[in-house]
Structures are given as C-alpha cells and as structure tokens.
Protein backbone atom coordinates (compact mmCIF):
# COMPACT_ATOMS: atom_id res chain seq x y z
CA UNK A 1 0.00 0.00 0.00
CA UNK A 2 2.91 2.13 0.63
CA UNK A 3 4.33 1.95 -2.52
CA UNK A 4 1.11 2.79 -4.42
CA UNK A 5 0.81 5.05 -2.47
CA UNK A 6 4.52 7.04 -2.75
CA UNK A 7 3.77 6.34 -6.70
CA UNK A 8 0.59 7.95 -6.97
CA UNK A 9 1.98 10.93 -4.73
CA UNK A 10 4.69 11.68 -7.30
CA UNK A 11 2.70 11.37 -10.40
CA UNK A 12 0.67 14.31 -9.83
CA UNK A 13 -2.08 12.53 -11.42
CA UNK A 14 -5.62 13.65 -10.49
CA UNK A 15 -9.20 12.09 -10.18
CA UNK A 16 -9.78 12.88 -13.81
CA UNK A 17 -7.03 10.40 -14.98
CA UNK A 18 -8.45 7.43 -12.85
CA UNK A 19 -11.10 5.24 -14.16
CA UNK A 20 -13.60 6.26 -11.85
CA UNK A 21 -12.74 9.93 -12.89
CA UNK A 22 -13.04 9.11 -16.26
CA UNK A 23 -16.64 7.14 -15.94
CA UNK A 24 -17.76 9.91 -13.86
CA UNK A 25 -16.52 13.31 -15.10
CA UNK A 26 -15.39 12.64 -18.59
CA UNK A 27 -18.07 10.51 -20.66
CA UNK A 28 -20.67 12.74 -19.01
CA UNK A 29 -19.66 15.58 -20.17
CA UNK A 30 -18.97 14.13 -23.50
CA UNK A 31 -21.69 12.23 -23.74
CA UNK A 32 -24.48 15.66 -22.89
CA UNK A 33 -22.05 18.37 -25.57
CA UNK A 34 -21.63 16.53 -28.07
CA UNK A 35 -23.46 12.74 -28.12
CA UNK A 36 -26.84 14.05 -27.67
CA UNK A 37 -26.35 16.90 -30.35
CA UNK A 38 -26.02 14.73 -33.49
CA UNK A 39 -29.64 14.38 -34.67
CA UNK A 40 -28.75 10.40 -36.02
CA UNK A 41 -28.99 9.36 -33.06
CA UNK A 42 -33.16 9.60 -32.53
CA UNK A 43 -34.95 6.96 -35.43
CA UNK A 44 -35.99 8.44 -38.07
CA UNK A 45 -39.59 8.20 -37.54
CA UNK A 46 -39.28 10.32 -34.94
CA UNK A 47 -39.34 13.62 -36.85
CA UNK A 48 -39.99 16.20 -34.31
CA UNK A 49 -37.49 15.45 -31.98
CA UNK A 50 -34.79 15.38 -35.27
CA UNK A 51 -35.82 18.13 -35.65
CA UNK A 52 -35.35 19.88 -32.31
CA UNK A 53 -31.86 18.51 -32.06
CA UNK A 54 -31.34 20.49 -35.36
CA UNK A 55 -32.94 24.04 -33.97
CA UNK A 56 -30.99 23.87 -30.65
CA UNK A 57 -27.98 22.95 -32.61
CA UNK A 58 -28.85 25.90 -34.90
CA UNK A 59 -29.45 28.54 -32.51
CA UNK A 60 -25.76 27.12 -30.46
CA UNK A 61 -23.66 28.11 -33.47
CA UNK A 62 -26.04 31.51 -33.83
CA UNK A 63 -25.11 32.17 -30.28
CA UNK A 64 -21.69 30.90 -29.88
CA UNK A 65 -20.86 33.04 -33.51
CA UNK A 66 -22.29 36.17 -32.07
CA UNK A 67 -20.49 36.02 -28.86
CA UNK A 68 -17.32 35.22 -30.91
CA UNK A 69 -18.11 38.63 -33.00
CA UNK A 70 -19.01 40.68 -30.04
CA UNK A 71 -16.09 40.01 -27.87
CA UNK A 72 -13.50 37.82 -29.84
CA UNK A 73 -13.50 34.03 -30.34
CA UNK A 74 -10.66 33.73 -28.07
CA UNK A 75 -12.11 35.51 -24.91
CA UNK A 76 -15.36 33.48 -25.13
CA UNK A 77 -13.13 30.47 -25.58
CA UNK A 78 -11.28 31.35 -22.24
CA UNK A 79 -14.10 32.05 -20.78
CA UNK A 80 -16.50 29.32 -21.63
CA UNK A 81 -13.94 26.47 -21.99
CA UNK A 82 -12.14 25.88 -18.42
C-alpha cells in the first residue's frame, strides 16, 4: 500500500485520470455536448425530436458566432472552456 501510495503521490495525477474519474466526469460531459447533439442518433420516424436537435444545434452556433463577433472568439473560448 505504501508503494502505491509514494507512486501515486509523485505522479501528480488527479481524479480525472483514474477510471472512476473518467466514468464519472469525462463521458458525461462528452456524452451531454456533443453525443446528444447529433440528430442520427433519434430513429428516423421520430421527426420532431430530429428536428429539435437540429434548432438547438442551430441557434448554439447563432449564439456561440455572435459572442465570438461581439467580444473575440478567443475571450469566449477562455471564458467558456475551463
């Protein structure tokens, strides 16, 4: 136990880079931005919940484009991304 331990101490790894960290930080996060955007995913039958995938992912790039006009791409990225 020690030695795991000692090992783990130096690494300066974090929860993220564990398994657990991964299963329960990682794929979430993943899995909600961009998993659940791709309107493929629903059957096709299901034509008004396509398209509300596709209006939502519309009105994301409207926003996300504005703010990137209005106060630079790479201030909203520093802002939105950490």
């Amino acid at each position: 136990m020690d030695e795991y331990l000692a090992r783990r101490a130096g690494s300066g790894s974090s929860i993220a880079c564990t398994p657990s960290g991964v299963l329960f930080a990682w794929a979430p996060c993943c899995t909600s931005s961009c998993g659940h955007r791709i309107p493929t995913i629903v059957p096709r039958e299901w034509t008004r919940e396509r398209r509300s995938i596709f209006w939502t992912d519309v009105g994301l790039a409207a926003s996300i484009a504005l703010m990137g006009t209005l106060v630079g791409f790479r201030e909203f990225a520093l802002v939105q991304l950490p």
